[in-house]
C-alpha atoms as a PDB file:
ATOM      1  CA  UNK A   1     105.065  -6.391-219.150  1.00  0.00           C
ATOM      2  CA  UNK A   2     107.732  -8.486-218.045  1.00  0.00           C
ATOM      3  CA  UNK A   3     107.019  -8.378-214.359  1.00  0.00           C
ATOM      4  CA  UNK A   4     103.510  -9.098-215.390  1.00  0.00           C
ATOM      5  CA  UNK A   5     104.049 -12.098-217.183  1.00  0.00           C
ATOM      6  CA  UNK A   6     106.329 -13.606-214.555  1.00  0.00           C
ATOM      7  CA  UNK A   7     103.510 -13.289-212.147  1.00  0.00           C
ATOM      8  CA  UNK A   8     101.483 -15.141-214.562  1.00  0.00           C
ATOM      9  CA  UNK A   9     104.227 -17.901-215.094  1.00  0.00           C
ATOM     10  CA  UNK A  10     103.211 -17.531-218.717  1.00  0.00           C
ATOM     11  CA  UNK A  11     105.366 -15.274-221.680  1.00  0.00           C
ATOM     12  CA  UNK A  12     103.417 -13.738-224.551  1.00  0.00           C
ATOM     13  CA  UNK A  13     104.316 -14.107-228.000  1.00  0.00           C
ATOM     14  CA  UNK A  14     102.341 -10.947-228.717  1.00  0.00           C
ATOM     15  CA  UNK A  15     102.498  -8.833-225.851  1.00  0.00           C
ATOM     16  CA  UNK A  16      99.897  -6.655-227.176  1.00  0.00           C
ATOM     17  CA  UNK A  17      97.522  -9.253-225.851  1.00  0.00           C
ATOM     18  CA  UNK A  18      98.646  -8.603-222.212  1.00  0.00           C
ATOM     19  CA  UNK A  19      98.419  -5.323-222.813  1.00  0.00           C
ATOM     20  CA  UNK A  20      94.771  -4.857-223.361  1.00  0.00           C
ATOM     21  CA  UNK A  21      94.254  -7.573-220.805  1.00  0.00           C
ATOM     22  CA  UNK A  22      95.746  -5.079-218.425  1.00  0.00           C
ATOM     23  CA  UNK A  23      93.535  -1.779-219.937  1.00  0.00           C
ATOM     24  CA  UNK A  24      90.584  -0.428-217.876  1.00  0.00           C
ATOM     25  CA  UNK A  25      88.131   1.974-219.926  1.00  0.00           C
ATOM     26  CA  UNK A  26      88.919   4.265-217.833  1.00  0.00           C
ATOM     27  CA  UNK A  27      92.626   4.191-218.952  1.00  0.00           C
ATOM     28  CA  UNK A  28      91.828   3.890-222.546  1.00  0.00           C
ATOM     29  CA  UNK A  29      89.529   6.927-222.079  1.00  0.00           C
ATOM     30  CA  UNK A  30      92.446   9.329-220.938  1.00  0.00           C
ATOM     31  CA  UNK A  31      95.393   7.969-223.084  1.00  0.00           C
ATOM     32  CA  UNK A  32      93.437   7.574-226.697  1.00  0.00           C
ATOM     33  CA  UNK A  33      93.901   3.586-226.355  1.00  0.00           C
ATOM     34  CA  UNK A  34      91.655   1.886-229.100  1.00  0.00           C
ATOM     35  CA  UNK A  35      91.631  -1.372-226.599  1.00  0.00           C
ATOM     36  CA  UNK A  36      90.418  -2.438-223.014  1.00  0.00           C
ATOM     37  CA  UNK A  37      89.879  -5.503-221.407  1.00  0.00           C
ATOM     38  CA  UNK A  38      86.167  -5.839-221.819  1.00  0.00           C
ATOM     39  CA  UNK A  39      86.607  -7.826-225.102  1.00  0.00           C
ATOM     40  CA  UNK A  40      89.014  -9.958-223.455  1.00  0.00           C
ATOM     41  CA  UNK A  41      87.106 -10.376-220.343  1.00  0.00           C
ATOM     42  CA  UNK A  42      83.996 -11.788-222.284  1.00  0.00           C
ATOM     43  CA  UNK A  43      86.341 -14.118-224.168  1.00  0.00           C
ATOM     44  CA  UNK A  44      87.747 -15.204-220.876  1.00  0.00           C
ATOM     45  CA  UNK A  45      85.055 -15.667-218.904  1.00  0.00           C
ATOM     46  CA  UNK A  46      83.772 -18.286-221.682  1.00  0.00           C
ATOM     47  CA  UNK A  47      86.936 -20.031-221.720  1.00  0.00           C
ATOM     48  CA  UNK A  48      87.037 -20.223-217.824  1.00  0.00           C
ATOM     49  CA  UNK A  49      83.916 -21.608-217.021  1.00  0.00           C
ATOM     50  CA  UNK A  50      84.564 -24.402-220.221  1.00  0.00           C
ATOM     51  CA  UNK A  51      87.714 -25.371-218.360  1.00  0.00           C
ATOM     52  CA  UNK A  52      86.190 -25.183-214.758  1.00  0.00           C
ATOM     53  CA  UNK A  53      83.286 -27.711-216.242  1.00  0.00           C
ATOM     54  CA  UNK A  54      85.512 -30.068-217.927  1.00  0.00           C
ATOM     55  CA  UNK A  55      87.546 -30.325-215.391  1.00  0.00           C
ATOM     56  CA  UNK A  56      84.474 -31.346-212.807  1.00  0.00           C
ATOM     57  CA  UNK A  57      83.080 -33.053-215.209  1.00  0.00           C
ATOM     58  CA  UNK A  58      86.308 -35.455-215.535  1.00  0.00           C
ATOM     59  CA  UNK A  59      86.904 -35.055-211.849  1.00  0.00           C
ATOM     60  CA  UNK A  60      83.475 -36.086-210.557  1.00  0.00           C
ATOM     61  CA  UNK A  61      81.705 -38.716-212.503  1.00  0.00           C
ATOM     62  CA  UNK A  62      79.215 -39.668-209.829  1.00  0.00           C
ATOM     63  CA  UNK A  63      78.378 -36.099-208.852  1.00  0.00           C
ATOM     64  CA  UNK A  64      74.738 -35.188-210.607  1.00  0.00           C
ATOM     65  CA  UNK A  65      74.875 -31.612-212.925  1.00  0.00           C
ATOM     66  CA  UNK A  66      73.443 -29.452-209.924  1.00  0.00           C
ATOM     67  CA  UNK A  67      76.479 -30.813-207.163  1.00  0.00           C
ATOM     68  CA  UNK A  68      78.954 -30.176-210.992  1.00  0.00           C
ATOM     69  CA  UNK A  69      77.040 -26.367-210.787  1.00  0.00           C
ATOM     70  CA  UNK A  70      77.653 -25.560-207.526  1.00  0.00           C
ATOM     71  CA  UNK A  71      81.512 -26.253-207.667  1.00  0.00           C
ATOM     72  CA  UNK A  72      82.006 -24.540-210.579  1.00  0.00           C
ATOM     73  CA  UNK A  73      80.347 -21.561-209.246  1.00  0.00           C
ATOM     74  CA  UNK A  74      82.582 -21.663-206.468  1.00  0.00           C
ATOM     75  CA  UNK A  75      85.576 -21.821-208.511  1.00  0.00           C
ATOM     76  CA  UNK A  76      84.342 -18.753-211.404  1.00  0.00           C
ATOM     77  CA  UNK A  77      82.564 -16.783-208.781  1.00  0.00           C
ATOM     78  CA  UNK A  78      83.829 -12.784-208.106  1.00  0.00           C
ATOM     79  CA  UNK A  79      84.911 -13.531-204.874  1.00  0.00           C
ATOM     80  CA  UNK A  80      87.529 -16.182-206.317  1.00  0.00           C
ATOM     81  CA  UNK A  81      88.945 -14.680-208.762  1.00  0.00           C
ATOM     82  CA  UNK A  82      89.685 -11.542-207.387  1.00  0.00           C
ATOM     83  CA  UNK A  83      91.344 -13.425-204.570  1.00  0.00           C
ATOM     84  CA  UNK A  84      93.471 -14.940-207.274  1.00  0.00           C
ATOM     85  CA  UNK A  85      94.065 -11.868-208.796  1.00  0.00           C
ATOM     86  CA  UNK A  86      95.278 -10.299-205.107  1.00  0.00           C
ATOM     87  CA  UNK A  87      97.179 -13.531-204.479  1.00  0.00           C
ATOM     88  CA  UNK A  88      99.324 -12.972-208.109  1.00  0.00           C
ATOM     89  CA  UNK A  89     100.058  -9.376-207.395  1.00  0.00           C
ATOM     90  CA  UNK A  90      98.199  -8.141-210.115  1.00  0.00           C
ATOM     91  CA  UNK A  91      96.514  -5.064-209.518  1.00  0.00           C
ATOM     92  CA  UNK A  92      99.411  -2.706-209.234  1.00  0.00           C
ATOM     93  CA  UNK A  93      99.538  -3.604-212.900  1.00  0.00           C
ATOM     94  CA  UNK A  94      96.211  -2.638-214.105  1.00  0.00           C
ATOM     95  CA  UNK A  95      96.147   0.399-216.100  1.00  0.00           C
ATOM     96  CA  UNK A  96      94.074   2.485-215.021  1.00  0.00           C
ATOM     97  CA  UNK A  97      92.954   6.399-215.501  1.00  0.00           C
ATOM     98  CA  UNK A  98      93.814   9.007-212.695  1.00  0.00           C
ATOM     99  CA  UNK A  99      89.906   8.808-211.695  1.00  0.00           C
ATOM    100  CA  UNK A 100      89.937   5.254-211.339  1.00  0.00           C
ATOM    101  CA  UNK A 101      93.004   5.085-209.705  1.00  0.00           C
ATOM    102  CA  UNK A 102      92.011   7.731-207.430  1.00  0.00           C
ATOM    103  CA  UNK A 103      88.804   6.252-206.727  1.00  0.00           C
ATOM    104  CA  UNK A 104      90.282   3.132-205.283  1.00  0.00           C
ATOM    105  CA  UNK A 105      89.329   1.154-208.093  1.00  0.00           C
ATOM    106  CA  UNK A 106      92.812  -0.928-208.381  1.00  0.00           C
ATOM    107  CA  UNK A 107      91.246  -2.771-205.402  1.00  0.00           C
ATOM    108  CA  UNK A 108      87.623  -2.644-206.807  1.00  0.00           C
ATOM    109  CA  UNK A 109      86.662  -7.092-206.747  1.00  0.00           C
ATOM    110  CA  UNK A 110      84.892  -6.264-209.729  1.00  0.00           C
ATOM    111  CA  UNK A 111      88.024  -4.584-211.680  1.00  0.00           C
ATOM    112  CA  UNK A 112      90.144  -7.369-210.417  1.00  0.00           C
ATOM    113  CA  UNK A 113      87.717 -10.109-211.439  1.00  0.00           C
ATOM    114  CA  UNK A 114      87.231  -8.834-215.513  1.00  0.00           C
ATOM    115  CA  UNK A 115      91.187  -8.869-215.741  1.00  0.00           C
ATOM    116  CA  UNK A 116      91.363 -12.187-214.455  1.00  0.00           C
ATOM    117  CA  UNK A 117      89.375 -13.074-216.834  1.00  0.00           C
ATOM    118  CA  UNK A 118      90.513 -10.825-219.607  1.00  0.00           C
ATOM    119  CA  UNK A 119      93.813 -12.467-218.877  1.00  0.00           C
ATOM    120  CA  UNK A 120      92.917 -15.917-219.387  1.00  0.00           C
ATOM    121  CA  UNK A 121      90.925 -14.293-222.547  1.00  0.00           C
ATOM    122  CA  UNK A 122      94.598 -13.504-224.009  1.00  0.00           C
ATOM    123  CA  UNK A 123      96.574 -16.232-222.747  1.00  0.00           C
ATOM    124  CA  UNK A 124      93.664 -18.225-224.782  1.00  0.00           C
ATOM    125  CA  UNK A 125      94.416 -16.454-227.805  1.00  0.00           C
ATOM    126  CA  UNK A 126      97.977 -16.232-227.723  1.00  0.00           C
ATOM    127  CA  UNK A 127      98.709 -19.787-226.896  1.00  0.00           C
ATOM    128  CA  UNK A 128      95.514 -21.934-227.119  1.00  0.00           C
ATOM    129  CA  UNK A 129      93.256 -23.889-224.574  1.00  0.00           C
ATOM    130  CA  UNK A 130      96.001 -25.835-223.293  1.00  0.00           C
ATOM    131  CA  UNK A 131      97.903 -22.890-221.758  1.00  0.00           C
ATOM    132  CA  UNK A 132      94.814 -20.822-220.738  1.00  0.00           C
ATOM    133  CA  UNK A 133      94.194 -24.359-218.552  1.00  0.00           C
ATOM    134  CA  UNK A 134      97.618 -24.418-217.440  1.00  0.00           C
ATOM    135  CA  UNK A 135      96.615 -20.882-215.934  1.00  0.00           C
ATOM    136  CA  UNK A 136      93.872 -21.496-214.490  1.00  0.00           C
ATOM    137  CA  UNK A 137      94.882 -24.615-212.637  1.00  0.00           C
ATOM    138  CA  UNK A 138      97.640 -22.407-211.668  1.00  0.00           C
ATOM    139  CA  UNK A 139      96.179 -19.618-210.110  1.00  0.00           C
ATOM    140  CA  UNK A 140      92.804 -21.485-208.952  1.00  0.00           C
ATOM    141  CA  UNK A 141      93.484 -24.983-207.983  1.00  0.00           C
ATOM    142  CA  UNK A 142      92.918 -24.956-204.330  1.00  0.00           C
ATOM    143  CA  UNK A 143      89.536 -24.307-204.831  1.00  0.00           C
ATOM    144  CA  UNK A 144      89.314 -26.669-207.865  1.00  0.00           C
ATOM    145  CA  UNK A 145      90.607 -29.382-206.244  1.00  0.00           C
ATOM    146  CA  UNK A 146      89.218 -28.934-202.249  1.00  0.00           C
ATOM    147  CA  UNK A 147      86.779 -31.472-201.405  1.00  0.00           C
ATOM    148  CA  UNK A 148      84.456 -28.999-199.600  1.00  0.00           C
ATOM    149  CA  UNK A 149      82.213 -26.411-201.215  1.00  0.00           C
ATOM    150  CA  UNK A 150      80.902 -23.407-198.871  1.00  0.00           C
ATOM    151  CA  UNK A 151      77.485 -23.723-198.357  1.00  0.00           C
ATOM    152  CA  UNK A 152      77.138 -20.211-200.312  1.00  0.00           C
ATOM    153  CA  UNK A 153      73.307 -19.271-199.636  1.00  0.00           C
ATOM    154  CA  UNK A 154      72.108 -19.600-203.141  1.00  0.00           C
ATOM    155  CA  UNK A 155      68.416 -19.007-202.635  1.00  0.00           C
ATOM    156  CA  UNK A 156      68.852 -15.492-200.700  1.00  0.00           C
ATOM    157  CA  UNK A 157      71.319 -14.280-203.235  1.00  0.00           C
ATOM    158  CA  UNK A 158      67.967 -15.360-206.147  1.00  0.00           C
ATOM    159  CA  UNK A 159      65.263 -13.912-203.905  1.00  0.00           C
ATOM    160  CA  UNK A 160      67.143 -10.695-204.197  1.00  0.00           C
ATOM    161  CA  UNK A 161      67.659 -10.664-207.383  1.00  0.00           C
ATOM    162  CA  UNK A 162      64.292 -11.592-207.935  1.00  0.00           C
ATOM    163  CA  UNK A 163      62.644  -8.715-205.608  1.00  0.00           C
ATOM    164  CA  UNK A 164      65.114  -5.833-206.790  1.00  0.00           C
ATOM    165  CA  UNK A 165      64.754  -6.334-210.393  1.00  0.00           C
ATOM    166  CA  UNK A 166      61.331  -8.041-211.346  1.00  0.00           C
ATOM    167  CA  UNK A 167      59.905  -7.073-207.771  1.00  0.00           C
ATOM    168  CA  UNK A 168      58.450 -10.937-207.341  1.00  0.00           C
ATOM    169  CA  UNK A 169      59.306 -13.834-205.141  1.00  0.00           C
ATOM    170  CA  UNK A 170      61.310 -17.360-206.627  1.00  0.00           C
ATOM    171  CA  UNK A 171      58.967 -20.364-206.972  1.00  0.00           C
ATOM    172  CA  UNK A 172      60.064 -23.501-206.305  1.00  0.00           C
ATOM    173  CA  UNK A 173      58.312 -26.480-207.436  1.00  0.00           C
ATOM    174  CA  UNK A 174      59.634 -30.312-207.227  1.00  0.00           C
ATOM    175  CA  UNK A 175      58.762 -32.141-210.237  1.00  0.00           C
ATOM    176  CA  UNK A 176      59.773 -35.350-209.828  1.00  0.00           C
ATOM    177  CA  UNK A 177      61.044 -37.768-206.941  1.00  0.00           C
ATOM    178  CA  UNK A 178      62.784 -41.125-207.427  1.00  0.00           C
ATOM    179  CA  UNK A 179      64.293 -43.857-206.153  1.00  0.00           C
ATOM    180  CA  UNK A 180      63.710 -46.057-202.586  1.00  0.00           C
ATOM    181  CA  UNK A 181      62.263 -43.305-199.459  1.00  0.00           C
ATOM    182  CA  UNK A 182      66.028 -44.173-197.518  1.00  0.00           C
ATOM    183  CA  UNK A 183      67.674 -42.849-201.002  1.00  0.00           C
ATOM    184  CA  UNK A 184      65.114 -40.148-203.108  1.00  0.00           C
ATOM    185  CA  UNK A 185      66.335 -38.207-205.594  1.00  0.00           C
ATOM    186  CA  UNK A 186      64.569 -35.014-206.020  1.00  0.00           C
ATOM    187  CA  UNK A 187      64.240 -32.688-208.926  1.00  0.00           C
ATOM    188  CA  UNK A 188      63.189 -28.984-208.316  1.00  0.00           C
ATOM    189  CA  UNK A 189      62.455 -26.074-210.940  1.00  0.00           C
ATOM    190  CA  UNK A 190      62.579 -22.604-209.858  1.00  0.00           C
ATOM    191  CA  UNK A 191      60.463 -19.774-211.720  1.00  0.00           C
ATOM    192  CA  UNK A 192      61.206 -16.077-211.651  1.00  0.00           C
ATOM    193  CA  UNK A 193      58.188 -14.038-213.099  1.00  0.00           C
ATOM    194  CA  UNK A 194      56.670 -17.205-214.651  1.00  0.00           C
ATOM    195  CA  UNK A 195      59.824 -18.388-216.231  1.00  0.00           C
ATOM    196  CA  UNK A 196      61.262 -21.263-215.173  1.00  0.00           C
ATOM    197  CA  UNK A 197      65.444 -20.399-214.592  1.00  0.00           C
ATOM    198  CA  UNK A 198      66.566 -23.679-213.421  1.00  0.00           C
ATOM    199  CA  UNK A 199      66.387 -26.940-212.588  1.00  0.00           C
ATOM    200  CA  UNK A 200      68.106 -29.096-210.299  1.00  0.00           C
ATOM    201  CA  UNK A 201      68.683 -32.307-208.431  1.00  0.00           C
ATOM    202  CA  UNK A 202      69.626 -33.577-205.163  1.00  0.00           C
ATOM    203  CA  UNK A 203      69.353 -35.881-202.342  1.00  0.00           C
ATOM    204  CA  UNK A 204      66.577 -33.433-200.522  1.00  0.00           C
ATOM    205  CA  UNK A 205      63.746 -30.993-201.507  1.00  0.00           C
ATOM    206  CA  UNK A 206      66.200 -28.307-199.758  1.00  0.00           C
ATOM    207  CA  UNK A 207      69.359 -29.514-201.739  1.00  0.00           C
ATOM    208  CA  UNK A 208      67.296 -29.468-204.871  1.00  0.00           C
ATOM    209  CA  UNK A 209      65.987 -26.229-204.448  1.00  0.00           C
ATOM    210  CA  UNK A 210      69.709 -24.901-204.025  1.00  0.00           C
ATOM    211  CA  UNK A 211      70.759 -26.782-207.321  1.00  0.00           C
ATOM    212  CA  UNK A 212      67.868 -25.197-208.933  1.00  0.00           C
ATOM    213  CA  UNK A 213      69.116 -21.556-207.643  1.00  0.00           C
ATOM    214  CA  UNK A 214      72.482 -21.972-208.253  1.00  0.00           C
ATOM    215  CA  UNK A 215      71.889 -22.755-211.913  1.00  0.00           C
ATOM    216  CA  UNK A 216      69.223 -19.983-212.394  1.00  0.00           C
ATOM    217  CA  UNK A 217      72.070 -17.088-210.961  1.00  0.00           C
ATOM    218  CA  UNK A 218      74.183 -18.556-213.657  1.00  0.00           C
ATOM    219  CA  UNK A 219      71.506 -17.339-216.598  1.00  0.00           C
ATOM    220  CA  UNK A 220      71.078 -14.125-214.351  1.00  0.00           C
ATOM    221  CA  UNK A 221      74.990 -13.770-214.856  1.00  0.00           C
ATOM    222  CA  UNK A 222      74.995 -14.839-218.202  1.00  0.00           C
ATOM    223  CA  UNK A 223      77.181 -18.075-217.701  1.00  0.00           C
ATOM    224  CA  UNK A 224      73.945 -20.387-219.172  1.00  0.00           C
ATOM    225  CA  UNK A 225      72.159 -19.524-221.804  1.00  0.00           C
ATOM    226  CA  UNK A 226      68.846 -18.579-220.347  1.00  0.00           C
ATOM    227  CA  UNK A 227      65.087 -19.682-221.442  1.00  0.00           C
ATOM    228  CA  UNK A 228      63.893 -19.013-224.952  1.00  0.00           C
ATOM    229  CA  UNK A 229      61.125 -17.086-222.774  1.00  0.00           C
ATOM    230  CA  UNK A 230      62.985 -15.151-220.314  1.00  0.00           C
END
């Protein structure tokens, strides 16, 4: 727990916290644990995409909410934060069962990602918002504070989504357009099964469409809170 907190650059007043942050099911399965990180990790990823917004929010007061969307995705996304989690050392401290461990699963993305998270869940709880942004500024500030965003291919990542699960196509629609032709603003709204997911703006039909995709795979990942008629 030591070497696990020095990684972190943070020290637990209850330890207990770190712990569980560090419990797979599978783990808790084979030892008679009564906690994993799943608790944690739902905690966490709350607190981490609050932090990730303010800090945009503060950051970029010009920016419009689907350009504040797509950065924060960026930041909270799988990819990220198991990168983080590989760059901190961390999963040769994950407890995990003798499956698991046998399976490969210490270097699973999504096993790295949910203690990530279920580590800025504890850190939260154990020492407040103020030290769970500490840690994440820590461990993700390049990619909070780089100026570029990957072009991450929003609207393929939807249309799958879309054709696996509800076995229909995204529709786009742009709903409004303002300002001088040489400077529109365009708003688009994209609809999954007859429910509209999101909507977003930008400085094209194409960039609006993106905004509008990028905020509809955060209510598919349950990071916005999704239509009342989804």
């Amino acid at each position: 727990m030591a070497e696990a907190e020095s990684l972190l650059g943070y020290t637990f007043t209850d330890r207990e916290l770190l712990r569980t942050a560090l419990t797979h099911p599978s783990y808790a399965a084979e030892h008679g644990a009564e906690d994993t990180y799943d608790r944690l990790e739902f905690l966490g990823d709350a607190v981490l995409g609050f932090i990730v917004a303010d800090y945009f929010y503060t950051q970029c007061p010009d920016e419009p909410e689907g350009e504040l969307t797509r950065r924060k995705h960026h930041v909270v996304s799988g990819d990220s934060l198991a990168g983080a989690a590989v760059s901190l050392g961390l999963p040769e401290f994950v407890l995990l069962g003798a499956g698991a461990h046998a399976a490969g699963d210490r270097k699973r993305a999504s096993v790295l990602e949910n203690t990530v998270e279920a580590l800025i869940g504890a850190i939260y709880l154990d020492g407040g918002l103020e030290a769970a942004r500490t840690f994440v500024e820590r461990v993700l500030g390049d990619r909070l504070t780089s100026g570029e965003v990957p072009d991450v291919d929003v609207k393929s990542a939807l249309q799958q989504w879309s054709q696996g699960l509800r076995g229909v196509l995204p529709a786009y629609r742009i709903v409004e357009a303002i300002g001088p032709v040489h400077a529109r603003t365009f708003t688009a709204e994209v609809s999954v099964d007859g429910s509209v997911l999101g909507s977003g703006s930008g400085p094209s039909k194409q960039a609006a469409e993106k905004a509008a995709a990028t905020i509809a795979l955060d209510v598919i990942r349950g990071r916005r809170e999704a239509p009342a008629d989804y």
